[in-house]
C-alpha atoms as a PDB file:
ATOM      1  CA  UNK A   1      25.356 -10.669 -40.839  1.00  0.00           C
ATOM      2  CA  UNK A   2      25.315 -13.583 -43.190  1.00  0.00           C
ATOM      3  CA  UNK A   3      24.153 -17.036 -42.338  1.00  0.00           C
ATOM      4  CA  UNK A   4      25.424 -20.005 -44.317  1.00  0.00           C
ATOM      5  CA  UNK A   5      23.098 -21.869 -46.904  1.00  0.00           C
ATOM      6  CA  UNK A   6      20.001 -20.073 -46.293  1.00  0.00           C
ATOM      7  CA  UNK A   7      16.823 -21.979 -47.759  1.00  0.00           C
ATOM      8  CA  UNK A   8      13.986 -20.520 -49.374  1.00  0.00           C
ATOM      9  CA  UNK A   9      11.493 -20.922 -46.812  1.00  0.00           C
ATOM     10  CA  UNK A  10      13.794 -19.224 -44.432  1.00  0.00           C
ATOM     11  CA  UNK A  11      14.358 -16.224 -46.210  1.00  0.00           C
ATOM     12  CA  UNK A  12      10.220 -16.003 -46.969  1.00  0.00           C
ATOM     13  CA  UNK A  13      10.086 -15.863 -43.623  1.00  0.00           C
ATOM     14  CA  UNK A  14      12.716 -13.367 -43.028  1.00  0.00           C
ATOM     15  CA  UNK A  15      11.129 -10.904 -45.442  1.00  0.00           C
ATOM     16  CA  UNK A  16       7.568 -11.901 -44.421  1.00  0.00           C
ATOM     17  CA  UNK A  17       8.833 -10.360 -40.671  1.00  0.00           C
ATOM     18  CA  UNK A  18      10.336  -7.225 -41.901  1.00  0.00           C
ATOM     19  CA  UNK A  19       6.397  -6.587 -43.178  1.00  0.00           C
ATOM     20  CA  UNK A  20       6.609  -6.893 -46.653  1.00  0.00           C
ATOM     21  CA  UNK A  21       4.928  -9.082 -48.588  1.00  0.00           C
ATOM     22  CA  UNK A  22       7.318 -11.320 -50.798  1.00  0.00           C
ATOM     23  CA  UNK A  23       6.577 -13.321 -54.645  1.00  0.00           C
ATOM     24  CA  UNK A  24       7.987 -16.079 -54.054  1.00  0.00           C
ATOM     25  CA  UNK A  25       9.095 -18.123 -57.190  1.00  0.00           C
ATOM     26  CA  UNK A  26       9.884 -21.480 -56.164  1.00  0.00           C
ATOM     27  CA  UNK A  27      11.053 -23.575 -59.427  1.00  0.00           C
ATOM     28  CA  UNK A  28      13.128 -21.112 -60.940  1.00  0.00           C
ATOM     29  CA  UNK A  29      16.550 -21.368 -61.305  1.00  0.00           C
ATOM     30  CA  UNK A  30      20.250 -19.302 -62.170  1.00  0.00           C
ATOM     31  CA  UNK A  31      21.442 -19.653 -65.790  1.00  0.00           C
ATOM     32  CA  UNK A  32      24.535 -20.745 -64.890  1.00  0.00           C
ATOM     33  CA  UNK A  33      23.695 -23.346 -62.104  1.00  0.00           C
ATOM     34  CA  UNK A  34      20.279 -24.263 -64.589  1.00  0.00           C
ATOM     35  CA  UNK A  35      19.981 -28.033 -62.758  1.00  0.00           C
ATOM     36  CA  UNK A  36      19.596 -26.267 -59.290  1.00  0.00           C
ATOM     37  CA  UNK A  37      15.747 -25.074 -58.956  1.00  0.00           C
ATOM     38  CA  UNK A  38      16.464 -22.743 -55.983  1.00  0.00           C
ATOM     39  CA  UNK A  39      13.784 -20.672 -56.218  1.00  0.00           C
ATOM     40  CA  UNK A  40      13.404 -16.531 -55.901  1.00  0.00           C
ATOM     41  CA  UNK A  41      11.674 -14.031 -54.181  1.00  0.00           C
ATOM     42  CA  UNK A  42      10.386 -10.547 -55.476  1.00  0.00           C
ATOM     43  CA  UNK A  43      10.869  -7.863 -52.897  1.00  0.00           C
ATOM     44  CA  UNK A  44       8.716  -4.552 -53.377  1.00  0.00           C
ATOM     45  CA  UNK A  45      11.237  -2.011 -52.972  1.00  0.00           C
ATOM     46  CA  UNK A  46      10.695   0.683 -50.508  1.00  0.00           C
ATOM     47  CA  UNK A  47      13.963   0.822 -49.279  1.00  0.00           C
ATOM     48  CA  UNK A  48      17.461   0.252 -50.957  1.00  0.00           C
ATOM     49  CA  UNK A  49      18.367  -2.721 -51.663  1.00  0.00           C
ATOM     50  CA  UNK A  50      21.339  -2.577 -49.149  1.00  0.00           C
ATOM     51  CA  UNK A  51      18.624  -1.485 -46.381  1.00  0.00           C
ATOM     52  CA  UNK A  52      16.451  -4.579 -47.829  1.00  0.00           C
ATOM     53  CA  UNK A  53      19.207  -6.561 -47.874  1.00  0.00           C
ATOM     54  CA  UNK A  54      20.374  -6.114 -44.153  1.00  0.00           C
ATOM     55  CA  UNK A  55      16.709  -5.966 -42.766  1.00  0.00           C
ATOM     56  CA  UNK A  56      16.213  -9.504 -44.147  1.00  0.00           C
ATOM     57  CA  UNK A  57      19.728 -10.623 -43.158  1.00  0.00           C
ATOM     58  CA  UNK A  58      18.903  -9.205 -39.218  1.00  0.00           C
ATOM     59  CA  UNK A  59      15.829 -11.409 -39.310  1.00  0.00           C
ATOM     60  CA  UNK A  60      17.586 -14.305 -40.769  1.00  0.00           C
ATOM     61  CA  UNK A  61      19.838 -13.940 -38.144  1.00  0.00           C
ATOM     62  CA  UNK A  62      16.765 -13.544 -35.503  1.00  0.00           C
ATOM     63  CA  UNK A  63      15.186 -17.431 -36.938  1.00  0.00           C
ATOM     64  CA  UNK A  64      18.123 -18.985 -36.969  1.00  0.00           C
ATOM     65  CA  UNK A  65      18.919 -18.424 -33.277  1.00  0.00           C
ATOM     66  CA  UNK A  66      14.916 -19.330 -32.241  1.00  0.00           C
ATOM     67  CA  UNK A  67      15.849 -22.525 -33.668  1.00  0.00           C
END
């Protein structure tokens, strides 16, 4: 279900389709990669985070295709 290199817009959007509203953090970055300002998103969990996780991957999926 994965998709390669997914950005951060894309996976806004992803989440944004499942009908949850997503904080995005867009300058933040992993300790270990500390030069790379990726970015994050906060998910309000009402799910698991494996149902979460495959909901957003399914739409991911779904954009990626449209384009």
């Amino acid at each position: 279900m994965a998709v390669p290199t997914p950005r951060l817009d894309e996976v806004r959007r992803a989440v944004e389709r499942t009908g949850v509203r997503p904080e995005i953090v867009p300058n933040a970055a992993h300790p270990s990669t500390w030069w790379q300002k990726t970015g994050f998103i906060v998910v309000p969990k009402k799910d698991t985070k494996a149902q979460i996780i495959r909901k957003v991957a399914k739409e991911l999926q779904k954009l990626r295709t449209q384009t």
